[in-house]
N, C-alpha and C. Protein backbone atom coordinates (compact mmCIF):
# COMPACT_ATOMS: atom_id res chain seq x y z
N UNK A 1 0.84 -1.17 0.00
CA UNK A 1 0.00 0.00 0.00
C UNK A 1 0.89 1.24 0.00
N UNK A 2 0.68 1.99 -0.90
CA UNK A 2 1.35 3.12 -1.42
C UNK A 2 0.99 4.43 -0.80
N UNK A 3 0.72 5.08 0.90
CA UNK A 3 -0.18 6.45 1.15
C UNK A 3 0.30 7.27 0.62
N UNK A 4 1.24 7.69 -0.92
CA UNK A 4 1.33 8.83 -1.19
C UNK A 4 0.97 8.70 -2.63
N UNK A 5 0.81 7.79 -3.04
CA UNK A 5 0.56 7.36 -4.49
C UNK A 5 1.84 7.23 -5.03
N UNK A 6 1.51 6.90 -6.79
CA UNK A 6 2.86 7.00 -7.89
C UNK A 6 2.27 7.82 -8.67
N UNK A 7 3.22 8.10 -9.49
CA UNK A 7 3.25 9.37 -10.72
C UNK A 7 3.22 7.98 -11.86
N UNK A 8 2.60 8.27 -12.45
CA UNK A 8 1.85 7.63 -13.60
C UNK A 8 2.32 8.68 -15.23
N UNK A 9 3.19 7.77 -15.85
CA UNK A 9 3.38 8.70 -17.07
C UNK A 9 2.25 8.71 -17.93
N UNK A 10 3.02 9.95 -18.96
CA UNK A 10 1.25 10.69 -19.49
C UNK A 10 1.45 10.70 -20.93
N UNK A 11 1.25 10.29 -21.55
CA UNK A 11 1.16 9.84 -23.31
C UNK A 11 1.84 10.79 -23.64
N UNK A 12 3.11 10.64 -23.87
CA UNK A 12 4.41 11.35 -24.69
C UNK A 12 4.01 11.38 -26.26
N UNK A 13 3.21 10.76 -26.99
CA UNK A 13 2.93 10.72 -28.43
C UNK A 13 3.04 12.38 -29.30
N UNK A 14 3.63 12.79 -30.00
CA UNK A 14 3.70 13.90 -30.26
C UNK A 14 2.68 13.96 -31.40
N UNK A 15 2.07 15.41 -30.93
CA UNK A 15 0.26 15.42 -31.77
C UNK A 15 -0.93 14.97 -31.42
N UNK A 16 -0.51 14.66 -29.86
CA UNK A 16 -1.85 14.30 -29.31
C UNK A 16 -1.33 14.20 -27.88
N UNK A 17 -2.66 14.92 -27.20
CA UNK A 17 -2.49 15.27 -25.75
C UNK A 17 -2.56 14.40 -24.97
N UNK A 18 -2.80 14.59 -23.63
CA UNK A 18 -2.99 13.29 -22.85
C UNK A 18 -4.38 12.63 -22.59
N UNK A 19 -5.42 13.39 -23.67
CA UNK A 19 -6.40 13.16 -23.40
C UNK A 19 -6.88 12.24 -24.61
N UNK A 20 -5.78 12.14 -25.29
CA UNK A 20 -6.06 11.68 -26.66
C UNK A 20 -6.23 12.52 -28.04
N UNK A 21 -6.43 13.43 -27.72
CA UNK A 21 -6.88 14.83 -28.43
C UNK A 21 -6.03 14.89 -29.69
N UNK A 22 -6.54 15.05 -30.91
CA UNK A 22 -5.82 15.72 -31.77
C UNK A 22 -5.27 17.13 -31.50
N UNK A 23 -3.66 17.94 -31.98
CA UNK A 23 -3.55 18.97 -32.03
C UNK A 23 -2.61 19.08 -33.47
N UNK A 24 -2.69 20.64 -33.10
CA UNK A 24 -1.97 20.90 -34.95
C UNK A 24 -2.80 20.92 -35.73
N UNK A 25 -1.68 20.93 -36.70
CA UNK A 25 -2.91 21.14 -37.90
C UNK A 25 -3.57 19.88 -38.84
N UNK A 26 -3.93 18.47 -38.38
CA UNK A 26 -3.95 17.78 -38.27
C UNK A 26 -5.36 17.61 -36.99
N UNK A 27 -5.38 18.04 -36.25
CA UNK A 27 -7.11 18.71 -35.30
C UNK A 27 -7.72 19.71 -35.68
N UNK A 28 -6.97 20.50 -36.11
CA UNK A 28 -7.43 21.89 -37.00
C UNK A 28 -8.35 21.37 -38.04
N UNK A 29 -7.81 20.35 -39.10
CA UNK A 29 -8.15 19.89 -40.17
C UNK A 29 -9.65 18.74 -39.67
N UNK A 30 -9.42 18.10 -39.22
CA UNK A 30 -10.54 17.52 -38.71
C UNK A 30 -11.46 18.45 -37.96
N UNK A 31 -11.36 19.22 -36.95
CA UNK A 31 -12.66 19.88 -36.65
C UNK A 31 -13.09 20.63 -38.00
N UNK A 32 -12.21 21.42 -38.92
CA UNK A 32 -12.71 22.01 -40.41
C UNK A 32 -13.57 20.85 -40.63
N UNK A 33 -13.35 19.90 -41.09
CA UNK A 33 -14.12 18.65 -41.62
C UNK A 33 -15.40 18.23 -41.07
N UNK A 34 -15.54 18.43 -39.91
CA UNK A 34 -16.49 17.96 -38.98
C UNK A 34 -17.14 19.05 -39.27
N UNK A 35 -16.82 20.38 -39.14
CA UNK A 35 -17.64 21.51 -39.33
C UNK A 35 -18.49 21.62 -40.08
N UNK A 36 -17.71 21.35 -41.76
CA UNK A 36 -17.90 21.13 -43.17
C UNK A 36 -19.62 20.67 -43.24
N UNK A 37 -19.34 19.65 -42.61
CA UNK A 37 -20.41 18.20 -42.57
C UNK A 37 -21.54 18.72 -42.19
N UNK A 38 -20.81 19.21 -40.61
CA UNK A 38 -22.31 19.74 -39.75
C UNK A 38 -23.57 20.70 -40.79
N UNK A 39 -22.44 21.81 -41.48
CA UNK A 39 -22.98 22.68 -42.04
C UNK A 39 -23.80 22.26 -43.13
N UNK A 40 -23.08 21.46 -43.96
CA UNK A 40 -23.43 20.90 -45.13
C UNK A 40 -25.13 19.97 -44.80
N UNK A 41 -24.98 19.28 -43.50
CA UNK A 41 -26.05 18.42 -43.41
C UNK A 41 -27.27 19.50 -43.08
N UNK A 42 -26.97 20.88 -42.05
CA UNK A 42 -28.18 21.97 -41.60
C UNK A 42 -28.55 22.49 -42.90
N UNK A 43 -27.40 22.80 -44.06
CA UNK A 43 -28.36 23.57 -45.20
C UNK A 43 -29.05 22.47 -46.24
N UNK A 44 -28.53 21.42 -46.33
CA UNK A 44 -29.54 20.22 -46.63
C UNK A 44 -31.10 20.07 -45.82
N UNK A 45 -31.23 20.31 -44.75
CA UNK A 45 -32.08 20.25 -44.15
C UNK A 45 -33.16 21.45 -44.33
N UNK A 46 -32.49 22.61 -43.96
CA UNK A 46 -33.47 23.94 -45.01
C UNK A 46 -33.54 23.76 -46.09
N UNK A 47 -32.89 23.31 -46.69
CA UNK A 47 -33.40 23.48 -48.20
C UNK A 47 -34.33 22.26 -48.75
N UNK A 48 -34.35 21.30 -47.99
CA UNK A 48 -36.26 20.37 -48.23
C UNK A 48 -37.30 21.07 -47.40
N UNK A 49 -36.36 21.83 -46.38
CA UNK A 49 -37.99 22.66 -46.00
C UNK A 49 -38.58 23.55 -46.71
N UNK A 50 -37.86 24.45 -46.98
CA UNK A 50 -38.13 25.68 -48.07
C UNK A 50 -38.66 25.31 -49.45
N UNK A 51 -38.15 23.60 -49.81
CA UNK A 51 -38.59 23.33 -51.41
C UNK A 51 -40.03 22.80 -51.16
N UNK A 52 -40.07 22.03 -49.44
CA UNK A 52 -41.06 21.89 -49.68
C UNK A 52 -42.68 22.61 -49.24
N UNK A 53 -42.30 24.10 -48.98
CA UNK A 53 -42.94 24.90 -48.33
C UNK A 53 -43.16 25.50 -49.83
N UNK A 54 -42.16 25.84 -50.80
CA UNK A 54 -42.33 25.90 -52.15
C UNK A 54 -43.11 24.96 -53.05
N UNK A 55 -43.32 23.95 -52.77
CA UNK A 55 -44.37 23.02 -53.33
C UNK A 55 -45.60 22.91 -52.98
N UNK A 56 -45.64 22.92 -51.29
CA UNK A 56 -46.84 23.20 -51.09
C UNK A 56 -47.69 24.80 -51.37
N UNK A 57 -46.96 25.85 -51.81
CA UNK A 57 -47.73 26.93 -51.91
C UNK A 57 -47.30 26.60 -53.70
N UNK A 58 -47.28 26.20 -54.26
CA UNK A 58 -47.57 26.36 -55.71
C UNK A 58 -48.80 26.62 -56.28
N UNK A 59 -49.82 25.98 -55.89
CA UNK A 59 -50.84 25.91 -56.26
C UNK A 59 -51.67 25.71 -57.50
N UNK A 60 -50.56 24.90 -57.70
CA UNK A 60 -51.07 23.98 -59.06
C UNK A 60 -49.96 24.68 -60.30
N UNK A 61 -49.35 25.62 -59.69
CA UNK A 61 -48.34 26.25 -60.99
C UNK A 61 -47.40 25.03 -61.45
N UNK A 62 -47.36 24.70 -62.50
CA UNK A 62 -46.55 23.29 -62.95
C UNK A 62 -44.87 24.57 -62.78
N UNK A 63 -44.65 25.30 -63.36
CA UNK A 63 -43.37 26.12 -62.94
C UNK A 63 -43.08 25.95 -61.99
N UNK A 64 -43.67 26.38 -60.47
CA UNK A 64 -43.32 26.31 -58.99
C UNK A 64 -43.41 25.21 -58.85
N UNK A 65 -44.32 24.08 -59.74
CA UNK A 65 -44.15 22.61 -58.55
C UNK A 65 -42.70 21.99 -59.61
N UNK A 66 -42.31 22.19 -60.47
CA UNK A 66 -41.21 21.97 -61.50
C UNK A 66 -39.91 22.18 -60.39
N UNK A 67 -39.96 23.56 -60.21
CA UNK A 67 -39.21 24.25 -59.22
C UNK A 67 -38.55 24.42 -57.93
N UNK A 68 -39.66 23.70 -57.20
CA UNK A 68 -39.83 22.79 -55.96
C UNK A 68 -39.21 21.34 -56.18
N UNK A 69 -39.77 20.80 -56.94
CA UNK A 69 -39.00 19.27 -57.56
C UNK A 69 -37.36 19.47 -57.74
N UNK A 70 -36.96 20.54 -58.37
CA UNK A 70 -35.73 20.27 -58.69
C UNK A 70 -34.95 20.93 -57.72
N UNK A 71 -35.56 22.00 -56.75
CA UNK A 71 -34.85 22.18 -55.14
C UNK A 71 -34.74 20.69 -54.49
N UNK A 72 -36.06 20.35 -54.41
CA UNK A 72 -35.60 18.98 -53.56
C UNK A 72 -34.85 17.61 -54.14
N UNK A 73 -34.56 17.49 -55.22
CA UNK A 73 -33.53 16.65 -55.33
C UNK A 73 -32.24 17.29 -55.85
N UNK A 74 -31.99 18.57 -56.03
CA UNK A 74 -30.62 18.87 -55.75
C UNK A 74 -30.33 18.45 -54.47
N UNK A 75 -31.23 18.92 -53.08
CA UNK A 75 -30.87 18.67 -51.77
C UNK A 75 -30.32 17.29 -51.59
N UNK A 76 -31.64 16.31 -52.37
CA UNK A 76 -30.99 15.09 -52.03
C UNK A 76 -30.06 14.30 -52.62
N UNK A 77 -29.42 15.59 -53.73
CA UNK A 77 -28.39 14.58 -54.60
C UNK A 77 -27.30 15.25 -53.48
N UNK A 78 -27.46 16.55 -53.06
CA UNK A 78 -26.00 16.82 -51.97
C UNK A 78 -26.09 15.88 -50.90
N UNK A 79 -27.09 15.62 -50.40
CA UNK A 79 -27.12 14.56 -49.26
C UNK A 79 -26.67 13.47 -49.64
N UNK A 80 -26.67 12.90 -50.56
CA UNK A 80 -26.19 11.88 -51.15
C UNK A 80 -24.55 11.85 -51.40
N UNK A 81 -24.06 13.30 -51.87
CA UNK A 81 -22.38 13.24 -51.98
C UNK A 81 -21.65 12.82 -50.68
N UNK A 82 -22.33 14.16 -49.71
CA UNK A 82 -22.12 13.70 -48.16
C UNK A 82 -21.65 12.50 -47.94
N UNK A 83 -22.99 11.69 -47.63
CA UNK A 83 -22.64 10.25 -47.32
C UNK A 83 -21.70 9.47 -48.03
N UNK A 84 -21.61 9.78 -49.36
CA UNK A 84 -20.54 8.72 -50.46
C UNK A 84 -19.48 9.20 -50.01
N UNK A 85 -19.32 10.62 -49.66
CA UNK A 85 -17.90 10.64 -49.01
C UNK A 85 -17.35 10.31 -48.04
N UNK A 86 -17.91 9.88 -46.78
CA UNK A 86 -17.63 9.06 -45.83
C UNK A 86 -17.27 7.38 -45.99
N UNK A 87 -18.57 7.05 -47.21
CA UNK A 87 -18.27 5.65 -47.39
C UNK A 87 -16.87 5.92 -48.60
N UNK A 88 -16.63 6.40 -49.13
CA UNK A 88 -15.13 6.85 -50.09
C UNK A 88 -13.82 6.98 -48.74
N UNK A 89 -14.07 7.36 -47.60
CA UNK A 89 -12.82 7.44 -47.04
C UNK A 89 -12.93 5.96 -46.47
N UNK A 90 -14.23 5.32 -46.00
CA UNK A 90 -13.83 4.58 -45.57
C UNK A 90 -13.20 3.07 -46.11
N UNK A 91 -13.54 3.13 -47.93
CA UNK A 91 -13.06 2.68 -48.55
C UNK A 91 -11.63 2.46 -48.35
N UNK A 92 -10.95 3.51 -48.48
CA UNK A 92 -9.28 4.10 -49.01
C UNK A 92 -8.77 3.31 -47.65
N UNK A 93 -9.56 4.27 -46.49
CA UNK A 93 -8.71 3.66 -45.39
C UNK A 93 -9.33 2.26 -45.24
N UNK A 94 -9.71 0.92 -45.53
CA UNK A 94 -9.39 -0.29 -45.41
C UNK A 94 -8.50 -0.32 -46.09
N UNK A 95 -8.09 0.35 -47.58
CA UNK A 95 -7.42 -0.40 -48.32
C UNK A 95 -5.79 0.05 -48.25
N UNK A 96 -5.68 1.21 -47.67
CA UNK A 96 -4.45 1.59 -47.50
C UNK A 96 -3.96 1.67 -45.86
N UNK A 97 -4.85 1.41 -45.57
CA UNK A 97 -4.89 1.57 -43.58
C UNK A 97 -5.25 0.38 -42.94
N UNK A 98 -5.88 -0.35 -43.40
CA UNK A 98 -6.38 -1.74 -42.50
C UNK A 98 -7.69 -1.12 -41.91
N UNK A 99 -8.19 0.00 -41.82
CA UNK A 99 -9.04 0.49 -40.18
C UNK A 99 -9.48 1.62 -41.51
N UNK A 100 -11.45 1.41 -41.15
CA UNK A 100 -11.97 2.32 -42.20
C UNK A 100 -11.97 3.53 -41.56
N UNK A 101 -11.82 4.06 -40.25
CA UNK A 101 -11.79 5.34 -39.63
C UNK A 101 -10.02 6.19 -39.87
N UNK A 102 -9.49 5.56 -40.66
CA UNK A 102 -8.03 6.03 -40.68
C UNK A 102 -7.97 7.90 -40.93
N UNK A 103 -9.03 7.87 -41.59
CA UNK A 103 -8.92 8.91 -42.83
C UNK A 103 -9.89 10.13 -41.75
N UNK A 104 -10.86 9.60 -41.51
CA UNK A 104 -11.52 10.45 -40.81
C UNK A 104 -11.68 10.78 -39.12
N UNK A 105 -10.79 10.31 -38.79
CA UNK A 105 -10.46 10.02 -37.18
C UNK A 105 -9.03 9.56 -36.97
N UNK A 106 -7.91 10.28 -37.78
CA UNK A 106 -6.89 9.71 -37.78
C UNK A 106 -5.87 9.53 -36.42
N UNK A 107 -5.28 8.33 -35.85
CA UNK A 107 -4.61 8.96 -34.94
C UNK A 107 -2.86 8.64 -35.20
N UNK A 108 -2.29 9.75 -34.13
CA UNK A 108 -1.02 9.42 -34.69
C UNK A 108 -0.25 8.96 -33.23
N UNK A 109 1.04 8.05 -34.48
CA UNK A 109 1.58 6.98 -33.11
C UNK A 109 3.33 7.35 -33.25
């Protein structure tokens, strides 16, 4: 029994704290990325509301409901890049990394 304790070393890894944390520009780059996403997924999200707040007030105008149609599947063709790009990194990183999170959660050793 130890009453004063031990000192316990603390992850020497350079580029990442002791908390695990990315730093540099290398955390920089990933929160950008994460940001990217966030943003990318909120204006995806207004923009089926608005197309479809635009469809529902058409009122029979084949122009506005035309109009509305092609707001909402631009939205869902961007929603669609989104996701392919996640499944695209996670591609690369099995095939060059072993581990599909390489690319998007990278850590360094």
């Amino acid at each position: 029994m130890d009453p004063i304790g031990k000192i316990v070393p603390i992850n020497t890894t350079p580029g990442v704290t002791s908390a695990g944390e990315l730093v540099g520009v290398i955390g920089l780059l990933n929160s950008i990325l994460k940001l990217f996403f966030i943003a990318a997924g909120i204006w995806v999200f207004f923009n089926m509301i608005l197309a479809g707040f635009g469809f529902i007030n058409a009122g029979g105008d084949p122009k506005a409901i035309s109009k509305a149609w092609e707001k909402i599947w631009r939205s869902l063709v961007g929603l669609l890049i989104i996701v392919a790009s996640f499944l695209i990194a996670a591609v690369i990183g099995i095939l060059f990394f072993k581990d599909p999170s390489a690319i998007l959660n990278p850590k360094l050793k």
